[in-house]
C-alpha atoms as a PDB file:
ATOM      1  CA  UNK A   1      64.475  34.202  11.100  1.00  0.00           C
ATOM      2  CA  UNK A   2      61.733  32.206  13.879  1.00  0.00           C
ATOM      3  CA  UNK A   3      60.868  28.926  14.406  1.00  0.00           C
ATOM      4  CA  UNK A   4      56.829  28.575  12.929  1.00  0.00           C
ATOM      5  CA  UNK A   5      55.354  26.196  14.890  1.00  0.00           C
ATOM      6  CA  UNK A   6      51.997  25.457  13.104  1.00  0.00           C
ATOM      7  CA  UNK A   7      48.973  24.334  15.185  1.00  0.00           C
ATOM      8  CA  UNK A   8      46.696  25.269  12.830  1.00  0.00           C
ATOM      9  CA  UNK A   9      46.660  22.214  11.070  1.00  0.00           C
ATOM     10  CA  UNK A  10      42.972  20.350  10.911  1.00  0.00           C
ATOM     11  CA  UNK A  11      43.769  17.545   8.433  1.00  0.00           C
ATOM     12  CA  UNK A  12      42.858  14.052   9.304  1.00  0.00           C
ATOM     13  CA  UNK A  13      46.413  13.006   9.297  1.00  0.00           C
ATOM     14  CA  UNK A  14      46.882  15.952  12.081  1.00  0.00           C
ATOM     15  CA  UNK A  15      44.226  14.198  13.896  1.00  0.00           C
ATOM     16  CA  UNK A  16      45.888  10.463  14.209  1.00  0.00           C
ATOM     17  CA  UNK A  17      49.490  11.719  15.155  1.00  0.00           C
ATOM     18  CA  UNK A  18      47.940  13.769  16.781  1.00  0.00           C
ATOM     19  CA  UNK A  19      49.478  17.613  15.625  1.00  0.00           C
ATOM     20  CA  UNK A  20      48.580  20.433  14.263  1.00  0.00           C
ATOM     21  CA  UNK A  21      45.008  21.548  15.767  1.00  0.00           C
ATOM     22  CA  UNK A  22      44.307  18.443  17.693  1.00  0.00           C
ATOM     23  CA  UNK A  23      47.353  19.490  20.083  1.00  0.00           C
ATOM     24  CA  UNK A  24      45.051  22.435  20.536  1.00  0.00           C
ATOM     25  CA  UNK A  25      42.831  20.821  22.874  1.00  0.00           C
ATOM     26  CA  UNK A  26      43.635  21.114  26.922  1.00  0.00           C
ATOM     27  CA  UNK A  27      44.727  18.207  27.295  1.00  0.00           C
ATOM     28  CA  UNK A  28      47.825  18.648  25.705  1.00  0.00           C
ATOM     29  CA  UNK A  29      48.746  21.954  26.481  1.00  0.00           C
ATOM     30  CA  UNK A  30      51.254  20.649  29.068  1.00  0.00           C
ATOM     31  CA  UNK A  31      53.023  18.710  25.887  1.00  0.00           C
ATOM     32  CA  UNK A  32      52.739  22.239  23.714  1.00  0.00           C
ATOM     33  CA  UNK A  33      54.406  23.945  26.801  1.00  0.00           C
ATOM     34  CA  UNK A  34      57.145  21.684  27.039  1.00  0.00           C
ATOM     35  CA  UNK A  35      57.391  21.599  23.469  1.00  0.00           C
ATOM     36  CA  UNK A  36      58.336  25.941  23.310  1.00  0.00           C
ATOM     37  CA  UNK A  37      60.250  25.626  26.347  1.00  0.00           C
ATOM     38  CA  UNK A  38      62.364  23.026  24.992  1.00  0.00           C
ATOM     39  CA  UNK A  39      62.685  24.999  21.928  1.00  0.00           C
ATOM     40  CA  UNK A  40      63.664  28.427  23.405  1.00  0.00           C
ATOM     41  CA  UNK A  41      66.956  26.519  25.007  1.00  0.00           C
ATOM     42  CA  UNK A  42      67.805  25.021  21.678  1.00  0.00           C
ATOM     43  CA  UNK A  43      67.939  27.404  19.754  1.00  0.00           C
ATOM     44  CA  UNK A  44      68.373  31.158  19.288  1.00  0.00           C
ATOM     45  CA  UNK A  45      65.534  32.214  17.068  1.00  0.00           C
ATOM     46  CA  UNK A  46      61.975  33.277  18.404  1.00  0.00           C
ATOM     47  CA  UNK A  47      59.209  30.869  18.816  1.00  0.00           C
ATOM     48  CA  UNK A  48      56.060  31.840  16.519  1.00  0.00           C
ATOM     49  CA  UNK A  49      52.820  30.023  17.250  1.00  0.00           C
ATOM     50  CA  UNK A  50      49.956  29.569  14.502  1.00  0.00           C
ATOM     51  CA  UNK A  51      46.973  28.238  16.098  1.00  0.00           C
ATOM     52  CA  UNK A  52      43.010  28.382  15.603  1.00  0.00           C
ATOM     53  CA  UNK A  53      40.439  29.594  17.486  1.00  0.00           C
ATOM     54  CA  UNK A  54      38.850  27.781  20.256  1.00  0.00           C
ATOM     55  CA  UNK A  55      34.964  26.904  20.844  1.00  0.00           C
ATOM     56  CA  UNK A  56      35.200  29.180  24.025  1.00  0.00           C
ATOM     57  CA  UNK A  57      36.984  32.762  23.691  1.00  0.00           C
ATOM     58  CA  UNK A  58      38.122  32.359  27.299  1.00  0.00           C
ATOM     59  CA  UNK A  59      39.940  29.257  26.295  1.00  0.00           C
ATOM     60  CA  UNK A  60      42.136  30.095  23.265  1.00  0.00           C
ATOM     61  CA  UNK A  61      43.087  33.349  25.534  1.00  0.00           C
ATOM     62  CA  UNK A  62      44.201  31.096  27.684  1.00  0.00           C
ATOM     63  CA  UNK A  63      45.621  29.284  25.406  1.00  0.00           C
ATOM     64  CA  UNK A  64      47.738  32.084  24.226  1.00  0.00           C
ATOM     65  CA  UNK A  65      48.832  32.974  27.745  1.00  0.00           C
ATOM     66  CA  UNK A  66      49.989  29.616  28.163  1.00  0.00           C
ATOM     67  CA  UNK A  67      52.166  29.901  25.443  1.00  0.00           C
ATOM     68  CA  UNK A  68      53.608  33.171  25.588  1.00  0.00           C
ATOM     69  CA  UNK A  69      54.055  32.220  29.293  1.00  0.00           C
ATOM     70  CA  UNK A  70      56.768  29.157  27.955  1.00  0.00           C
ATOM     71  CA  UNK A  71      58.506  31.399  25.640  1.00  0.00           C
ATOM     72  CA  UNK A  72      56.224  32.099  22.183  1.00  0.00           C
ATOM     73  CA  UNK A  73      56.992  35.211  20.812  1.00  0.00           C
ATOM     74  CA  UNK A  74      54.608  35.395  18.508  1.00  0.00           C
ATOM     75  CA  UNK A  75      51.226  34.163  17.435  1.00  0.00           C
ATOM     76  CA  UNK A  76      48.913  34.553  14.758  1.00  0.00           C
ATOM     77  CA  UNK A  77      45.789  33.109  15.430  1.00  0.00           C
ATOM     78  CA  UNK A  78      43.542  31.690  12.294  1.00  0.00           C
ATOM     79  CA  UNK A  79      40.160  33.152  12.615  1.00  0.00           C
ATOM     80  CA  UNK A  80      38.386  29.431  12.377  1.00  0.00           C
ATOM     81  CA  UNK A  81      37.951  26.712  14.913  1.00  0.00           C
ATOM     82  CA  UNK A  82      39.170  23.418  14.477  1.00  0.00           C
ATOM     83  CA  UNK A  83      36.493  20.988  13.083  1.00  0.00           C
ATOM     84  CA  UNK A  84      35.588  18.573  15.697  1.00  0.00           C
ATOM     85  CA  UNK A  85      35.279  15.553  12.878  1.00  0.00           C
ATOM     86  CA  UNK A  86      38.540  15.692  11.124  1.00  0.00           C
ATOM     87  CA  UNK A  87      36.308  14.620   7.812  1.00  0.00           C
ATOM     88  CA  UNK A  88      34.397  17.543   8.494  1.00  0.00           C
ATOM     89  CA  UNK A  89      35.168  21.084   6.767  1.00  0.00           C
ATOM     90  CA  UNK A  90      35.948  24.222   8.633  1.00  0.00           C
ATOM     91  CA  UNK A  91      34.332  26.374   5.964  1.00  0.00           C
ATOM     92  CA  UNK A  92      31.919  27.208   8.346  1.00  0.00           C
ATOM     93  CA  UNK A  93      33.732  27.864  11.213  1.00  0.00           C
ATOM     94  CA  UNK A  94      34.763  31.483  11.017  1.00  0.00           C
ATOM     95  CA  UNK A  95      34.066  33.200  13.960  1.00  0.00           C
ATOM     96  CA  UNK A  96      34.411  37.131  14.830  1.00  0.00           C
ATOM     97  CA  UNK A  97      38.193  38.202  16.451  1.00  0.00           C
ATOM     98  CA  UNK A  98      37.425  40.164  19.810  1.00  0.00           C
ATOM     99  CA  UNK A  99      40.200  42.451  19.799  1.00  0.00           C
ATOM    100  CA  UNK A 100      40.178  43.620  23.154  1.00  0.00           C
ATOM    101  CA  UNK A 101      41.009  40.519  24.230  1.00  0.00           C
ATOM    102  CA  UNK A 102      44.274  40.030  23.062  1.00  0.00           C
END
């Protein structure tokens, strides 16, 4: 048993709220922090994380850190960035996983 938290999303609705994949961008990583934190006190089940890739590497490892850092146990990270249209498709958006990194 976890708690999936899935910001992976890239729907239009997603982007309007916003969640999913548009809480993927810096500006509301403070919001996703608080978010895990809050969750890890309330209840007694891991935190998993689903997110996409970034447009910079550096970023969504960052990214990552930032969550583990609040209390995510696991993530799985969906080799295709967001699309930065939420109209748009993400087809084209796979990118190459750089192992080493994580």
């Amino acid at each position: 048993d976890a708690v999936d938290l899935n910001l992976g999303c890239p729907l239009p609705a997603a982007a309007a709220a916003p969640f999913g994949a548009w809480l993927l961008d810096r500006r509301h990583w403070s919001r996703l922090g608080s978010m895990i934190s809050a969750a890890t006190k309330t209840v007694a089940l891991p935190i998993w994380c689903k997110i996409r890739m970034l447009p910079e590497l550096n970023d969504t490892i960052d990214l990552c850190r930032m969550l583990e850092s609040h209390g995510c146990s696991v993530i799985t990270v969906h080799a295709r960035q967001r699309p930065a249209d939420p109209r748009a498709s993400t087809r084209d958006s796979v990118v190459a996983a750089d192992l080493d990194a994580v």
